[in-house]
N, C-alpha and C. Protein backbone atom coordinates (compact mmCIF):
# COMPACT_ATOMS: atom_id res chain seq x y z
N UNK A 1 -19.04 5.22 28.31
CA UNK A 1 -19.35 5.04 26.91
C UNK A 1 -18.67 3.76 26.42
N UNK A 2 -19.52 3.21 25.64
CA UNK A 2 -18.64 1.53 25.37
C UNK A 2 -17.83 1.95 23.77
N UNK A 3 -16.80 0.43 23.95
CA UNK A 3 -16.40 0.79 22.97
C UNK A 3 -16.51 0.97 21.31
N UNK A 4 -17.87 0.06 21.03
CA UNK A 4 -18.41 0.63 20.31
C UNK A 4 -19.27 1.83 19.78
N UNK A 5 -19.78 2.54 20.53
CA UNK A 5 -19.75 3.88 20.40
C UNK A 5 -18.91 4.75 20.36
N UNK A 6 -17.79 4.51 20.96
CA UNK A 6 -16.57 5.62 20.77
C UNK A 6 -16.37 5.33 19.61
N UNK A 7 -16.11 3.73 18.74
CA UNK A 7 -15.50 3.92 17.43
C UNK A 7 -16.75 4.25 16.29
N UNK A 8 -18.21 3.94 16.53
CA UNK A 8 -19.41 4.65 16.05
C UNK A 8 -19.32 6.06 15.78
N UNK A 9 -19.21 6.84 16.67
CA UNK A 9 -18.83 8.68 16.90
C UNK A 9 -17.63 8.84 15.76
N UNK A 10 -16.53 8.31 15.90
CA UNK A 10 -15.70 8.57 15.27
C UNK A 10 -15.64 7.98 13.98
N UNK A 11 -16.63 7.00 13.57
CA UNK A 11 -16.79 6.91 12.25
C UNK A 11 -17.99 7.91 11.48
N UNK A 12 -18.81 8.34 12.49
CA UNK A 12 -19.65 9.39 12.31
C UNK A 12 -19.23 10.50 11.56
N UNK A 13 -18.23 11.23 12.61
CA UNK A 13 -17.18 12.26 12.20
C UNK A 13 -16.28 11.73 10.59
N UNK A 14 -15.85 10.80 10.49
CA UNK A 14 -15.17 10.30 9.33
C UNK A 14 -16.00 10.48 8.29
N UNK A 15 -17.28 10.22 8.30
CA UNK A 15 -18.17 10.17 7.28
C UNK A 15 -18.67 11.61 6.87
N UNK A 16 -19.04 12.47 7.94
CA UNK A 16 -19.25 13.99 8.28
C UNK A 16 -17.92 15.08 7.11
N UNK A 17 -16.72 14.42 7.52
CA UNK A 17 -15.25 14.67 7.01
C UNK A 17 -15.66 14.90 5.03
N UNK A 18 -16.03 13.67 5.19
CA UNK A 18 -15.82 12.87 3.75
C UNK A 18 -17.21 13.72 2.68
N UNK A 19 -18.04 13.96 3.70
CA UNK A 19 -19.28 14.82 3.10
C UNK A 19 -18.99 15.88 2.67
N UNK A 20 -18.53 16.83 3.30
CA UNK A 20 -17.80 18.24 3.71
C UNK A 20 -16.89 18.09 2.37
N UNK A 21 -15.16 17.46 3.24
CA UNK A 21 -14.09 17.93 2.25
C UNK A 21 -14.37 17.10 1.11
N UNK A 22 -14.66 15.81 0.74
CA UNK A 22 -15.21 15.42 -0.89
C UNK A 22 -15.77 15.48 -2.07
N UNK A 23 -17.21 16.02 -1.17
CA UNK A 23 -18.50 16.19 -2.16
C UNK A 23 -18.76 17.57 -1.81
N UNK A 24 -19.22 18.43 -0.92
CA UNK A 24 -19.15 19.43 -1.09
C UNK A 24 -18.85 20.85 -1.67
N UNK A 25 -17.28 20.73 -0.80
CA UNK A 25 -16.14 21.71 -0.90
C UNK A 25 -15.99 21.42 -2.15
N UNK A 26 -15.33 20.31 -2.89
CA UNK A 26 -14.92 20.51 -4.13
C UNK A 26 -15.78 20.50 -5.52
N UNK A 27 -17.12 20.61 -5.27
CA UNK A 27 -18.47 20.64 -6.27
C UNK A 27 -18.38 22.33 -6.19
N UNK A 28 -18.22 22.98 -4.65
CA UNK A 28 -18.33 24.59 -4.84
C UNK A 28 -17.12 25.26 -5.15
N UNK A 29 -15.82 24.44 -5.10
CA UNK A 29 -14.56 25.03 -6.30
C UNK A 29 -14.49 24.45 -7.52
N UNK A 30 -15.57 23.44 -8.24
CA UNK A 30 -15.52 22.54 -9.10
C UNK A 30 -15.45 23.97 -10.32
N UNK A 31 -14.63 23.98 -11.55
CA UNK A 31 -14.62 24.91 -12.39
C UNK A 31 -13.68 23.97 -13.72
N UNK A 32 -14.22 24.11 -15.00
CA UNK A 32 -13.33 23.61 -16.37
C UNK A 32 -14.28 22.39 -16.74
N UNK A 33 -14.26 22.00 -17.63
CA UNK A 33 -14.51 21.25 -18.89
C UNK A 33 -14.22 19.81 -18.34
N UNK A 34 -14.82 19.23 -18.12
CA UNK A 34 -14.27 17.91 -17.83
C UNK A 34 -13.95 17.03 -18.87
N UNK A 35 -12.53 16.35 -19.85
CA UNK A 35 -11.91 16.11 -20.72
C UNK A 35 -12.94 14.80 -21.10
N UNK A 36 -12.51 13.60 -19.93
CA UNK A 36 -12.87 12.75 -19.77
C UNK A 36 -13.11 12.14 -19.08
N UNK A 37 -13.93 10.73 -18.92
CA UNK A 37 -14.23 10.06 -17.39
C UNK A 37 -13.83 8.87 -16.94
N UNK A 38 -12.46 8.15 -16.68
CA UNK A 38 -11.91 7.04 -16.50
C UNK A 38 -12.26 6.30 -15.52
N UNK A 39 -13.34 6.36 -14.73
CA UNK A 39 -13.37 5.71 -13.69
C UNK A 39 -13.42 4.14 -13.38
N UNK A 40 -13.94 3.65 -14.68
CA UNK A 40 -14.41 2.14 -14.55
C UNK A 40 -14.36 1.39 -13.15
N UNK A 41 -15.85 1.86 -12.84
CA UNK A 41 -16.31 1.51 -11.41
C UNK A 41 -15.23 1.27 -10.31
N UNK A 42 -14.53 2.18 -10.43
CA UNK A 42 -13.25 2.55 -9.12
C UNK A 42 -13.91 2.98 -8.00
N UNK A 43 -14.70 4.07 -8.20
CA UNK A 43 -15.52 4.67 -6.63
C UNK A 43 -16.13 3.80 -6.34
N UNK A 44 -16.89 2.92 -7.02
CA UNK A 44 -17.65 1.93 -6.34
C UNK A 44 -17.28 0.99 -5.86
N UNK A 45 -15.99 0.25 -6.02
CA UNK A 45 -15.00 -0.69 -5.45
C UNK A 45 -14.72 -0.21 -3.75
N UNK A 46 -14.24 0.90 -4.31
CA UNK A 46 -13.53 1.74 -2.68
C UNK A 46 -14.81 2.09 -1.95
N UNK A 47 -16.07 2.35 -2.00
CA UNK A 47 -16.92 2.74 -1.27
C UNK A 47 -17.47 0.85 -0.59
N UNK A 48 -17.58 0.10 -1.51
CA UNK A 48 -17.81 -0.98 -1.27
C UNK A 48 -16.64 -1.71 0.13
N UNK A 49 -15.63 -1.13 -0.43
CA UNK A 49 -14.82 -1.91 0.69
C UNK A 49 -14.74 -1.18 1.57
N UNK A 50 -14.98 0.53 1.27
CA UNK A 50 -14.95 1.32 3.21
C UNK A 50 -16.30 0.68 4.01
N UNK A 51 -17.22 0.41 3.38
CA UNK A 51 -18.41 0.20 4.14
C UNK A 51 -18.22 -1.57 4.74
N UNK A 52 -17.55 -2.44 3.36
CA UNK A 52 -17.06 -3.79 4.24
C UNK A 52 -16.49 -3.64 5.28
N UNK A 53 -15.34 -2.84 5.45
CA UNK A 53 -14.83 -2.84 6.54
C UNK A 53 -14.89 -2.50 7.50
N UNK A 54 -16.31 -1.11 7.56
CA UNK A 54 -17.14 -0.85 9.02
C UNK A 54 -17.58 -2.54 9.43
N UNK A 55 -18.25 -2.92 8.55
CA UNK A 55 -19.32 -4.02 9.09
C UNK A 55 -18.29 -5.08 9.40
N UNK A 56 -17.34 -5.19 8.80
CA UNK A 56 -16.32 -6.15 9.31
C UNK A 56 -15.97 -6.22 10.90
N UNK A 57 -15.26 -4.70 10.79
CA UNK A 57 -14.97 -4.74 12.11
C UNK A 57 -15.41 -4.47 12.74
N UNK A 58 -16.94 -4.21 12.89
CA UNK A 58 -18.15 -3.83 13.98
C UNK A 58 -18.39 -5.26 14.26
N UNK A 59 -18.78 -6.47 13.21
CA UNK A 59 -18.88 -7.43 13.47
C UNK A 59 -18.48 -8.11 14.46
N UNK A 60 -16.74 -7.81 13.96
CA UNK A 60 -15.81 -8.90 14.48
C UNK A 60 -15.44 -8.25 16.38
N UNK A 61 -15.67 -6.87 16.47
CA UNK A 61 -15.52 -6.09 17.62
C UNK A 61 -16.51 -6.44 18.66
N UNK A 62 -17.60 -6.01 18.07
CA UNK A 62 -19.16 -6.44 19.03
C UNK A 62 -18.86 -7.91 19.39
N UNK A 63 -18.29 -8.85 18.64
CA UNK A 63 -18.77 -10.56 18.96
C UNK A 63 -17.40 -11.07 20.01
N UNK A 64 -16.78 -10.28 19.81
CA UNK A 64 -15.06 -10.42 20.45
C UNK A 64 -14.16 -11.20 19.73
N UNK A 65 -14.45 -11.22 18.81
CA UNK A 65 -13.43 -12.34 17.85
C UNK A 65 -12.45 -11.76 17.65
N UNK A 66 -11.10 -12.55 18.14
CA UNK A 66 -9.83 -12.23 18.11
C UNK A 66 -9.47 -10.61 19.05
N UNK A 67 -9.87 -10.59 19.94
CA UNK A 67 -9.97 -9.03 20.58
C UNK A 67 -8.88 -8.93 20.65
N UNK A 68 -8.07 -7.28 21.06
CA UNK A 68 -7.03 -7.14 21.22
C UNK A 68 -7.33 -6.20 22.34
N UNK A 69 -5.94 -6.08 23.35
CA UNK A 69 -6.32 -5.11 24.42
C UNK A 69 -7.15 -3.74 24.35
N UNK A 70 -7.73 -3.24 24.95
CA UNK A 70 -8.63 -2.06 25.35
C UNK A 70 -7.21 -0.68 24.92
N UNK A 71 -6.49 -0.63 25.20
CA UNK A 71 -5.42 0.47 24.50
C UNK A 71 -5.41 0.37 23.08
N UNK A 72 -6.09 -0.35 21.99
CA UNK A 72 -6.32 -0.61 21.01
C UNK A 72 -7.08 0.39 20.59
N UNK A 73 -8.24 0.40 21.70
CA UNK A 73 -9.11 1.53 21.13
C UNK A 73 -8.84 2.82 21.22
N UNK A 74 -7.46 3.15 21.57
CA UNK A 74 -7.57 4.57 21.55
C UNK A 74 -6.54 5.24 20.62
N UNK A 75 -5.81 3.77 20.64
CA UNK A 75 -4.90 3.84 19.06
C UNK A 75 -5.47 4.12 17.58
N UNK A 76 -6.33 3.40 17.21
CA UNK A 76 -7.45 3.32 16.16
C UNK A 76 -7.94 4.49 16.22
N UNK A 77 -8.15 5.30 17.26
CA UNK A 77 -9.06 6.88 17.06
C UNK A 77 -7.91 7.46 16.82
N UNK A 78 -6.48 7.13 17.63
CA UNK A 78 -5.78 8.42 17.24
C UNK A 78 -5.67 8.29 15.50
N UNK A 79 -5.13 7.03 14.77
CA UNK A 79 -4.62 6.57 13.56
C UNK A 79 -5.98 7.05 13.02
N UNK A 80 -7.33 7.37 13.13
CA UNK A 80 -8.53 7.74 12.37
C UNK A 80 -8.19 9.17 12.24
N UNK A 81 -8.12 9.92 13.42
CA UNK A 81 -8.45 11.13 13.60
C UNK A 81 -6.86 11.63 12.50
N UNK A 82 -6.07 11.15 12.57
CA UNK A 82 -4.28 11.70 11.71
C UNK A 82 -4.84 11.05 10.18
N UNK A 83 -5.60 10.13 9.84
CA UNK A 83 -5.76 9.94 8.75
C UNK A 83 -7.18 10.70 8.30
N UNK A 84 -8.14 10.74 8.58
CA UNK A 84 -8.91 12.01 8.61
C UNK A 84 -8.30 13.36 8.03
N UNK A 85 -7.50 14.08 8.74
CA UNK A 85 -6.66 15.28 8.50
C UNK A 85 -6.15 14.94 7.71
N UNK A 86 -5.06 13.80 7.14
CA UNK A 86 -4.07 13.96 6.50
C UNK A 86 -4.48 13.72 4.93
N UNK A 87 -5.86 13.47 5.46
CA UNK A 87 -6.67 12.91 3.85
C UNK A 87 -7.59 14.23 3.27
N UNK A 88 -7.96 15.01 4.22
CA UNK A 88 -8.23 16.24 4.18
C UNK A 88 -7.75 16.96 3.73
N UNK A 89 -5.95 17.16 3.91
CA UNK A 89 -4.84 18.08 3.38
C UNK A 89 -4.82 18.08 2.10
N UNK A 90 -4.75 16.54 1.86
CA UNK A 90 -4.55 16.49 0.71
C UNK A 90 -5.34 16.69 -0.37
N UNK A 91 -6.70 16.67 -0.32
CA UNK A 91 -7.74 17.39 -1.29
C UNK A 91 -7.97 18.38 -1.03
N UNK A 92 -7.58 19.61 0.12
CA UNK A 92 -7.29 20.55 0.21
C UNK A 92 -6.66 21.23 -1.02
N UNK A 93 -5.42 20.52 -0.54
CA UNK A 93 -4.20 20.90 -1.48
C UNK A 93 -4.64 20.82 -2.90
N UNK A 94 -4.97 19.54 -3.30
CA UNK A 94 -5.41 19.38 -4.73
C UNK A 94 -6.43 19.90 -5.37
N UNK A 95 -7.59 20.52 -4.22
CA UNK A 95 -7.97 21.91 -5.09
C UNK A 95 -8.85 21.32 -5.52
N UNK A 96 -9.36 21.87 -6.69
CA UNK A 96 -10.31 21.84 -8.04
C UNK A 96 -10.37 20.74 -8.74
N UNK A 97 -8.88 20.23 -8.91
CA UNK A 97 -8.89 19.26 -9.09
C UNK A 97 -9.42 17.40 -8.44
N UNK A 98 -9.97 17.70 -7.77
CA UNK A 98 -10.05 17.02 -6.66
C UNK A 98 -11.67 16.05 -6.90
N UNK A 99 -11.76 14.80 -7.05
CA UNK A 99 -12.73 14.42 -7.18
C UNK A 99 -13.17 13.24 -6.73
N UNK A 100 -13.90 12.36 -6.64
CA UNK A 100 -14.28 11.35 -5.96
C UNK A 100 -14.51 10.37 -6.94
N UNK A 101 -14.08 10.46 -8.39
CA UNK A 101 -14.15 9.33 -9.42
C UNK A 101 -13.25 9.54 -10.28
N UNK A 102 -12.25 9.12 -11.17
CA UNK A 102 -11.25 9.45 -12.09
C UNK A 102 -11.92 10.17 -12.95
N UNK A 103 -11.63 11.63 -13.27
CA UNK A 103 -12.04 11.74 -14.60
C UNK A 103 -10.51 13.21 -14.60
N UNK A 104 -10.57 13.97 -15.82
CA UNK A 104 -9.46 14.86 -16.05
C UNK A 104 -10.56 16.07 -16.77
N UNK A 105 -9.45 17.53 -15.85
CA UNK A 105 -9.61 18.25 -16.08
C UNK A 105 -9.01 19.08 -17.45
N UNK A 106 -10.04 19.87 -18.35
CA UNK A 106 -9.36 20.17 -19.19
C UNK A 106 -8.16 20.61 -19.59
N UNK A 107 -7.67 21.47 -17.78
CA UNK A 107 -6.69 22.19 -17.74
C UNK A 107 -6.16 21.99 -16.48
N UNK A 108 -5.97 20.07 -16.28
CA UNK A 108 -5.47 19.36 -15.34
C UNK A 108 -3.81 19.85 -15.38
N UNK A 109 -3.04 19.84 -14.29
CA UNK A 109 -2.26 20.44 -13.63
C UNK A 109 -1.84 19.28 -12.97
N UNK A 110 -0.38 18.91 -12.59
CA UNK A 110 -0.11 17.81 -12.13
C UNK A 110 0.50 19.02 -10.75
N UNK A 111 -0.12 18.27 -9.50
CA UNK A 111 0.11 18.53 -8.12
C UNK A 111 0.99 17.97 -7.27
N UNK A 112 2.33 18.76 -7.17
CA UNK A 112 3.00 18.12 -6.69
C UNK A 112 3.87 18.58 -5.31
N UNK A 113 3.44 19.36 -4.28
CA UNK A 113 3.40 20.33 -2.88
C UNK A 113 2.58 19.65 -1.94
N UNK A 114 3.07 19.94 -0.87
CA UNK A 114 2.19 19.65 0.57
C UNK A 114 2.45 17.89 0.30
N UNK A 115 1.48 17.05 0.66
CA UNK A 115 1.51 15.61 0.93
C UNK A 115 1.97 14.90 -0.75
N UNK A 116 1.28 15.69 -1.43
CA UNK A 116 1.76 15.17 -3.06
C UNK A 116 3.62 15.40 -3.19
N UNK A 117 4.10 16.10 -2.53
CA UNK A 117 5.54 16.10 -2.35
C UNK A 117 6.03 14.62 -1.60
N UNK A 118 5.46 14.25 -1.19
CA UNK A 118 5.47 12.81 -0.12
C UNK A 118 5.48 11.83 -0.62
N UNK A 119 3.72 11.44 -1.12
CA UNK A 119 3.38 10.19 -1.88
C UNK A 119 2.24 10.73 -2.90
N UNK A 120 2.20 9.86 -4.13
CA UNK A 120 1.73 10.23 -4.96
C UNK A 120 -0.28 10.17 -4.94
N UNK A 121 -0.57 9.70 -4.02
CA UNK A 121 -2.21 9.44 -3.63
C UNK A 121 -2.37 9.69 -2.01
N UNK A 122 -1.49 10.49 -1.55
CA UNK A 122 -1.70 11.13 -0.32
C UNK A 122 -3.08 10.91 0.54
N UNK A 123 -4.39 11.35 -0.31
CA UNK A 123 -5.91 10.92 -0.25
C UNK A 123 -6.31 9.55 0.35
N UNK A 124 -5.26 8.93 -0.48
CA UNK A 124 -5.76 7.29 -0.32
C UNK A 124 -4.86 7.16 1.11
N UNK A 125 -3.49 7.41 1.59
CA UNK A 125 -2.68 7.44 2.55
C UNK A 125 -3.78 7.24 3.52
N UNK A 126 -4.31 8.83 3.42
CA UNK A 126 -5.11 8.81 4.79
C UNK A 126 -6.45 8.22 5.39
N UNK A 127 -7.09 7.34 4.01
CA UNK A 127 -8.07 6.25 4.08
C UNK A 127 -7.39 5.30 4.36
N UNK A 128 -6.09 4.85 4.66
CA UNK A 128 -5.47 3.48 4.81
C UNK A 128 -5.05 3.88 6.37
N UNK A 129 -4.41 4.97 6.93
CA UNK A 129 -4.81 5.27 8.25
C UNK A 129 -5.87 5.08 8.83
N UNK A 130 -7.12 5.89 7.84
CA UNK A 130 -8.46 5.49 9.05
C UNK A 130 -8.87 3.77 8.76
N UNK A 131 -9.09 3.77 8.00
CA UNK A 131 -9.45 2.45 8.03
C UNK A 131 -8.54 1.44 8.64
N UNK A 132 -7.25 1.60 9.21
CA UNK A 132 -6.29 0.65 9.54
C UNK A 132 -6.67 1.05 11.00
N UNK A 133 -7.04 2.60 11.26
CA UNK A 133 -7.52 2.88 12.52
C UNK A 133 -9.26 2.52 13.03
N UNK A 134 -9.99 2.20 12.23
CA UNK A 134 -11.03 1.56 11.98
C UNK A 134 -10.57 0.11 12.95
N UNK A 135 -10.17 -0.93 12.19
CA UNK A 135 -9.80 -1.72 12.68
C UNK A 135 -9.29 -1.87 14.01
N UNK A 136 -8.26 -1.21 14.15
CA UNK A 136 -8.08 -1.13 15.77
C UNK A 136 -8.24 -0.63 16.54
N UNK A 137 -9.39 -0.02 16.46
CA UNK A 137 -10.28 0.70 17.16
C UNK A 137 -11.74 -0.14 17.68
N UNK A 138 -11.58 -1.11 16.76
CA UNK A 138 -12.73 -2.33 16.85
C UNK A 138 -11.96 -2.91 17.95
N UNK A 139 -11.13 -3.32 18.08
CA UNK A 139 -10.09 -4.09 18.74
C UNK A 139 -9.78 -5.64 18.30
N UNK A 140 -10.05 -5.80 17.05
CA UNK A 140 -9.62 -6.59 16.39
C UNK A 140 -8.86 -7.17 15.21
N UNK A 141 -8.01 -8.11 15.88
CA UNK A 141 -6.36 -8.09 14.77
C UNK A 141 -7.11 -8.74 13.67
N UNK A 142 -8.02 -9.44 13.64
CA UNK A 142 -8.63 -10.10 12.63
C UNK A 142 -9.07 -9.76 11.65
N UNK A 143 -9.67 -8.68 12.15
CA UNK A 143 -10.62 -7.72 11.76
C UNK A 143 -9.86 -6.67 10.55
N UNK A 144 -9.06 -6.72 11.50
CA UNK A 144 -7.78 -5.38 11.12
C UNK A 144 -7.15 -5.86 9.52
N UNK A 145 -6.66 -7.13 9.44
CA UNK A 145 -6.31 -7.77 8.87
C UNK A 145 -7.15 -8.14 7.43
N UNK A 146 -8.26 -7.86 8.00
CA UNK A 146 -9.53 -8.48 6.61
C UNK A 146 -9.44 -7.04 5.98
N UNK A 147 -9.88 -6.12 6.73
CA UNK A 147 -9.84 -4.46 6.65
C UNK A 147 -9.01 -4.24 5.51
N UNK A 148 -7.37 -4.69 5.76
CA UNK A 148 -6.00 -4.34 5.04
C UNK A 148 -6.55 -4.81 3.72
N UNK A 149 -6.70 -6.19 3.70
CA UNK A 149 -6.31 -6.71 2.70
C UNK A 149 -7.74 -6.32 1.76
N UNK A 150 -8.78 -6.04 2.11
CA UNK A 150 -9.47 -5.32 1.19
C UNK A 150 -9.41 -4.04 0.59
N UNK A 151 -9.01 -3.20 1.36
CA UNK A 151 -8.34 -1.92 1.14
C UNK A 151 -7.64 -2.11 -0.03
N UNK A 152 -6.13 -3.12 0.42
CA UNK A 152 -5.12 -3.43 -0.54
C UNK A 152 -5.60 -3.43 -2.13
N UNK A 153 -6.58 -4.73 -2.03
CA UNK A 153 -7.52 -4.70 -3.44
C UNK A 153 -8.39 -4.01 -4.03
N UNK A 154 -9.07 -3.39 -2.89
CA UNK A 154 -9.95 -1.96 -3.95
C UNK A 154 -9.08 -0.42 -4.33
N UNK A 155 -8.01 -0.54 -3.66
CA UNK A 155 -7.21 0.93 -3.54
C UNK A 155 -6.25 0.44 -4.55
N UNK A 156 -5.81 -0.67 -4.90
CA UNK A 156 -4.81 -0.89 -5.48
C UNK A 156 -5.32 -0.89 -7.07
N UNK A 157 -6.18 -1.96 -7.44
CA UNK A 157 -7.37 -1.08 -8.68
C UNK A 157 -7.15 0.21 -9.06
N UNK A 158 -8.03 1.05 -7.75
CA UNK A 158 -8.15 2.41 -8.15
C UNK A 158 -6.99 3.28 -8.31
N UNK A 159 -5.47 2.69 -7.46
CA UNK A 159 -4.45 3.69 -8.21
C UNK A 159 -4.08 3.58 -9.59
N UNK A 160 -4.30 2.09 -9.98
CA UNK A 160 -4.09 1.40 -11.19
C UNK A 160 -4.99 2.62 -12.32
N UNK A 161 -5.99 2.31 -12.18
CA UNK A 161 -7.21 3.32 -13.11
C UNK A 161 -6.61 4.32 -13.09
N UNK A 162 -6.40 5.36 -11.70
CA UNK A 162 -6.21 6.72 -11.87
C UNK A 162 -4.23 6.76 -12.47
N UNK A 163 -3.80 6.16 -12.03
CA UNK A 163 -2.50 6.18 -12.81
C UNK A 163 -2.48 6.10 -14.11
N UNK A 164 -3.11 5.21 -14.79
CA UNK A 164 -3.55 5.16 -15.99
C UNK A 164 -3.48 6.59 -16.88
N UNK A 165 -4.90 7.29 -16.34
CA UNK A 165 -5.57 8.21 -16.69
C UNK A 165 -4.72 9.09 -16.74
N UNK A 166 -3.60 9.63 -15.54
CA UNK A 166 -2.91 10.64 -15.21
C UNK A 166 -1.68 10.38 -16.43
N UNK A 167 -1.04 9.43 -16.54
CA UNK A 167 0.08 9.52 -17.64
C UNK A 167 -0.31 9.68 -19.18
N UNK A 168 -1.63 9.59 -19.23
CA UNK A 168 -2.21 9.34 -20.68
C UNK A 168 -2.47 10.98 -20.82
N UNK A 169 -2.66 11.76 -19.75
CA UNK A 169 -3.18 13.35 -19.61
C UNK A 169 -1.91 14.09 -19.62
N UNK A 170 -1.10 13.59 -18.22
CA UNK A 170 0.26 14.47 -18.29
C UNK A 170 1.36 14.20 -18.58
N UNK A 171 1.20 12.99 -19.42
CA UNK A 171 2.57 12.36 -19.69
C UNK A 171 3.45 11.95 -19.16
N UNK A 172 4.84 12.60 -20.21
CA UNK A 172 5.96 12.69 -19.25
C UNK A 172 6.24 12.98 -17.50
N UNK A 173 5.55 14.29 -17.65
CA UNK A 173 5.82 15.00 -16.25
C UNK A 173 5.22 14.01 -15.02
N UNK A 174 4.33 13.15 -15.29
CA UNK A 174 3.35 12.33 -14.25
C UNK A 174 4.36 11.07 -14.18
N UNK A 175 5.12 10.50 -15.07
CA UNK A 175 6.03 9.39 -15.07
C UNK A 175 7.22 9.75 -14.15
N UNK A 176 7.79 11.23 -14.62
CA UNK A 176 8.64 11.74 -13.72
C UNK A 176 8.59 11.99 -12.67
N UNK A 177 7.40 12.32 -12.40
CA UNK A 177 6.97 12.45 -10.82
C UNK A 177 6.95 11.06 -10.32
N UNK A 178 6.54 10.07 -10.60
CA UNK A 178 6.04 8.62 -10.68
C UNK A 178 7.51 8.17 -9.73
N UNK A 179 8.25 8.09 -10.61
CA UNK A 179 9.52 7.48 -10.38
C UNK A 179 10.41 8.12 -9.25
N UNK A 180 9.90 9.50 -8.76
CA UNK A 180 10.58 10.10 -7.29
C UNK A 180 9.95 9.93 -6.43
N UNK A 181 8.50 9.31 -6.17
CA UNK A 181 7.39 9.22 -5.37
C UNK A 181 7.10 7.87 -5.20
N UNK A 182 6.83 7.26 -4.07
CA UNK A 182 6.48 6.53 -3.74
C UNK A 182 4.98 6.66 -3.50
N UNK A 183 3.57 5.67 -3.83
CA UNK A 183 2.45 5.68 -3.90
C UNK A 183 1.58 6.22 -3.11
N UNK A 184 1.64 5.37 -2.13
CA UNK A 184 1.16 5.13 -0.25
C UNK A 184 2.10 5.73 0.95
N UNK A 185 2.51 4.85 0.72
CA UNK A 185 3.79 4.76 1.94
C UNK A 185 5.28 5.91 1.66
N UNK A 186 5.76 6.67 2.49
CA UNK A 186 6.98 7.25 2.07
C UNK A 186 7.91 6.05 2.53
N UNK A 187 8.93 5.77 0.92
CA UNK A 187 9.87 5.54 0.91
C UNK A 187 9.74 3.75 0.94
N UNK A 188 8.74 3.44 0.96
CA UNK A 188 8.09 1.74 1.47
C UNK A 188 6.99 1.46 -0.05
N UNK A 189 6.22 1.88 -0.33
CA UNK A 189 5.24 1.86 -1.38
C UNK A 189 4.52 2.59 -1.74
């Protein structure tokens, strides 16, 4: 099997993931009043740049630009398959609340257990795994690199928006949480 099909399959499955635990699951626990809708084209930023960065690094993978060794590719599935799950947990965890565009629940609840004990967008964590595993799974640092730094800018927006939204809803308690939590990264950003 070449290596673009192995990272094809496994973006398959990623997408399969994202059907299931996103849109699905949380439309059939979806329950309450929806307050308001903050999104200002946030989902569409982040969908725009997950799909740049397939074509990026399919591009840059298929043509060999900048390749990186063949153990690359099995790094990138593992870093897909742990960010997959770990992005899973976390809208698990978040329940009902849980949505694929900013908006607030009437009787929004600030979540703060399981990965939300960690970092404060846990969700996004594990799209910066796959997609960082995306990339090196292409086997390209180049690639990898274009990947990041779009991520950086559409995810960084969208915590912007949804941070917004969340302190204007829960106030205090979301600032307080704010300031013990690191975003992304534990303990780094």
């Amino acid at each position: 099997m070449s290596d673009e099909t192995i990272i094809l399959i496994a973006s398959w499955i990623w997408g399969l993931s994202e059907v299931v635990g996103s849109f699905i699951i949380p439309r059939l626990r979806y329950g309450g009043a929806v307050k308001a809708r903050s999104d200002r084209g946030s989902r569409t930023v982040i969908w725009l740049s997950i799909f740049g960065s397939i074509i990026i690094a399919s591009y840059f993978g298929t043509n060999e630009i900048t390749l990186l060794p063949e153990s690359f590719l099995y790094i990138g599935i593992g870093l897909m398959a742990v960010g997959i799950a770990f992005r899973q947990w976390a809208i698990l965890v978040l329940g009902r609340f849980f949505s694929t565009t900013v908006r607030i629940v009437s009787d929004q609840k600030l979540v703060t257990t399981g990965p939300y004990h960690v970092v404060r967008h846990p969700s996004y964590t594990g799209a910066l795994l796959t997609l960082l595993g995306v990339g090196l799974g292409s086997r390209t640092w180049a690639g990898t690199v274009i990947i990041l730094a779009l991520f950086g800018l559409a995810y960084n927006y969208r915590i912007n928006v949804e941070e917004k939204a969340l302190k204007a809803e829960l106030g205090q308690a979301y600032t307080d949480y704010a300031k013990k939590t690191k975003r992304l990264i534990p303990f780094v950003l």
